[in-house]
C-alpha atoms as a PDB file:
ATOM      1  CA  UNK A   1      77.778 -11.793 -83.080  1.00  0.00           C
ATOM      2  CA  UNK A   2      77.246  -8.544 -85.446  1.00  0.00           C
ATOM      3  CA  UNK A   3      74.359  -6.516 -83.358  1.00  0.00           C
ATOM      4  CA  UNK A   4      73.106  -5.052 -86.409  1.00  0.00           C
ATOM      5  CA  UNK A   5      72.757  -8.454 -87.455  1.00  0.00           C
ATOM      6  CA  UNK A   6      70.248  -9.764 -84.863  1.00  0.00           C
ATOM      7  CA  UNK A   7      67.534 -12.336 -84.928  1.00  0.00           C
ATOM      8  CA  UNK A   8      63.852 -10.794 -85.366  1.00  0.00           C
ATOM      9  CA  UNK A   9      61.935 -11.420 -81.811  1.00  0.00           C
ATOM     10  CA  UNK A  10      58.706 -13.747 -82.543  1.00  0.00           C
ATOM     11  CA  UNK A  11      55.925 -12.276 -83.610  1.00  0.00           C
ATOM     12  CA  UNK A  12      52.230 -13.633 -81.672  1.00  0.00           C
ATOM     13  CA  UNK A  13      48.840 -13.004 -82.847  1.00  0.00           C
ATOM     14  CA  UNK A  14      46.986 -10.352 -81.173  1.00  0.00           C
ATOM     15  CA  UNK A  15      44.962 -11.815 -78.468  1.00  0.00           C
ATOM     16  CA  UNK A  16      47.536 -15.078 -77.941  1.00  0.00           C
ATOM     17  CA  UNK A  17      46.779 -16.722 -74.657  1.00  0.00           C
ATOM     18  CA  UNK A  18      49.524 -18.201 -72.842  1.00  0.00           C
ATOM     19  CA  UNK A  19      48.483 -21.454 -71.074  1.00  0.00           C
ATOM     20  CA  UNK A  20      50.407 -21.939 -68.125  1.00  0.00           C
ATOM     21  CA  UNK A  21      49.952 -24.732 -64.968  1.00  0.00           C
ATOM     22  CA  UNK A  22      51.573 -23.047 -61.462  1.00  0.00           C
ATOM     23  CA  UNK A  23      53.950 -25.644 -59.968  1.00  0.00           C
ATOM     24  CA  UNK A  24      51.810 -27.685 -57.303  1.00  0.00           C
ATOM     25  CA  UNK A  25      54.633 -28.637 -54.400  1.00  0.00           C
ATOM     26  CA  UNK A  26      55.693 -24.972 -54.584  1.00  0.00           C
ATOM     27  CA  UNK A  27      54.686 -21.203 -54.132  1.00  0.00           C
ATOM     28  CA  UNK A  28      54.592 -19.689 -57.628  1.00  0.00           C
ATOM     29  CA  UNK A  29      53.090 -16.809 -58.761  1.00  0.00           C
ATOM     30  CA  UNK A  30      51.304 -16.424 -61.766  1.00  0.00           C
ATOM     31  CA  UNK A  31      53.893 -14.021 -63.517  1.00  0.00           C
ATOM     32  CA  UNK A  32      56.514 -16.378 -62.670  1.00  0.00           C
ATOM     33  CA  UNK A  33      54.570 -19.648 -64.070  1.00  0.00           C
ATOM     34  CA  UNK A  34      53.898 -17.198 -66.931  1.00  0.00           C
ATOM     35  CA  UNK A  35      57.368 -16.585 -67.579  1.00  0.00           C
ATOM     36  CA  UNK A  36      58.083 -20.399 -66.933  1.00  0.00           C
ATOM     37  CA  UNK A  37      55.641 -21.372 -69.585  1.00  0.00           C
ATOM     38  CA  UNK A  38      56.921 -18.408 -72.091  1.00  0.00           C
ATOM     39  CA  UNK A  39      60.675 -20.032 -72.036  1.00  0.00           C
ATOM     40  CA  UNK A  40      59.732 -23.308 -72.898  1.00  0.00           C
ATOM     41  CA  UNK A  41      58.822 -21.711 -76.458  1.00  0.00           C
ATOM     42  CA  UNK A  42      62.245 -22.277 -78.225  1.00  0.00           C
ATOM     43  CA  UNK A  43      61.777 -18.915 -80.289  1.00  0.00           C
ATOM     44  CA  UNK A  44      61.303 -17.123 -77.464  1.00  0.00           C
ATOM     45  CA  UNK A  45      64.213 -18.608 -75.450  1.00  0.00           C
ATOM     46  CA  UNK A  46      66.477 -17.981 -78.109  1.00  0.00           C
ATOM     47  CA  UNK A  47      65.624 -14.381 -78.581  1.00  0.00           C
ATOM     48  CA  UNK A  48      66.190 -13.653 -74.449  1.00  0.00           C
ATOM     49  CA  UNK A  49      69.012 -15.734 -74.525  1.00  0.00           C
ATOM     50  CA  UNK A  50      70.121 -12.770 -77.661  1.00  0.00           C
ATOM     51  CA  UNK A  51      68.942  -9.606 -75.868  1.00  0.00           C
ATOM     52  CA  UNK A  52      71.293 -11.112 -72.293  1.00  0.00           C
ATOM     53  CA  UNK A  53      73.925 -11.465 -74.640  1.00  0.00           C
ATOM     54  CA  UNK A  54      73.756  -8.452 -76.252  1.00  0.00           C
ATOM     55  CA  UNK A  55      73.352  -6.506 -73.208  1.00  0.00           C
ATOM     56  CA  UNK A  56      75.867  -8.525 -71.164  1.00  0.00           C
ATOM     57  CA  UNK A  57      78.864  -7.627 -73.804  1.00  0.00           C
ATOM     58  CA  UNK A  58      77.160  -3.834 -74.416  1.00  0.00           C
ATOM     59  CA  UNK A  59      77.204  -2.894 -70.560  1.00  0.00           C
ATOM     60  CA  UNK A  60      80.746  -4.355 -69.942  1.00  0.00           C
ATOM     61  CA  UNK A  61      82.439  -2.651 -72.567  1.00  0.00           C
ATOM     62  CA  UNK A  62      82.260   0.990 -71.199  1.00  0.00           C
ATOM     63  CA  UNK A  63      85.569   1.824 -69.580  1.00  0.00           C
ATOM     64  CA  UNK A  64      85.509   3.881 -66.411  1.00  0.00           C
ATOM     65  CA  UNK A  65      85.995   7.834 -66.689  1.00  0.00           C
ATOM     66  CA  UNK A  66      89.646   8.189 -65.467  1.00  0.00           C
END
């Protein structure tokens, strides 16, 4: 994938609330059910899933000072 060529992150109205249920049988935290609910958007799966990538292949491709 070209970096300068990246997908544009979504875009949410000012004042978007998130709706998000915390998992009954378990401990969860509200940041965490936040995030759970958050990655269930496709956009905004796709557009993490872009940033791991790009940061995955960006910090492995640094050679160590010899």
């Amino acid at each position: 994938m070209k970096w300068h060529r990246f997908p544009k992150s979504p875009v949410f109205p000012p004042g978007h609330k998130w709706e998000f249920e915390k998992l009954k049988k378990y401990y969860e935290s509200d940041v965490t059910a936040l995030v759970r609910a958050m990655l269930e958007d496709d956009e905004i799966r796709e557009d993490q899933r872009a940033a791991w990538e790009r940061w995955r292949n960006e910090a492995g491709s640094k050679a160590p000072p010899q």
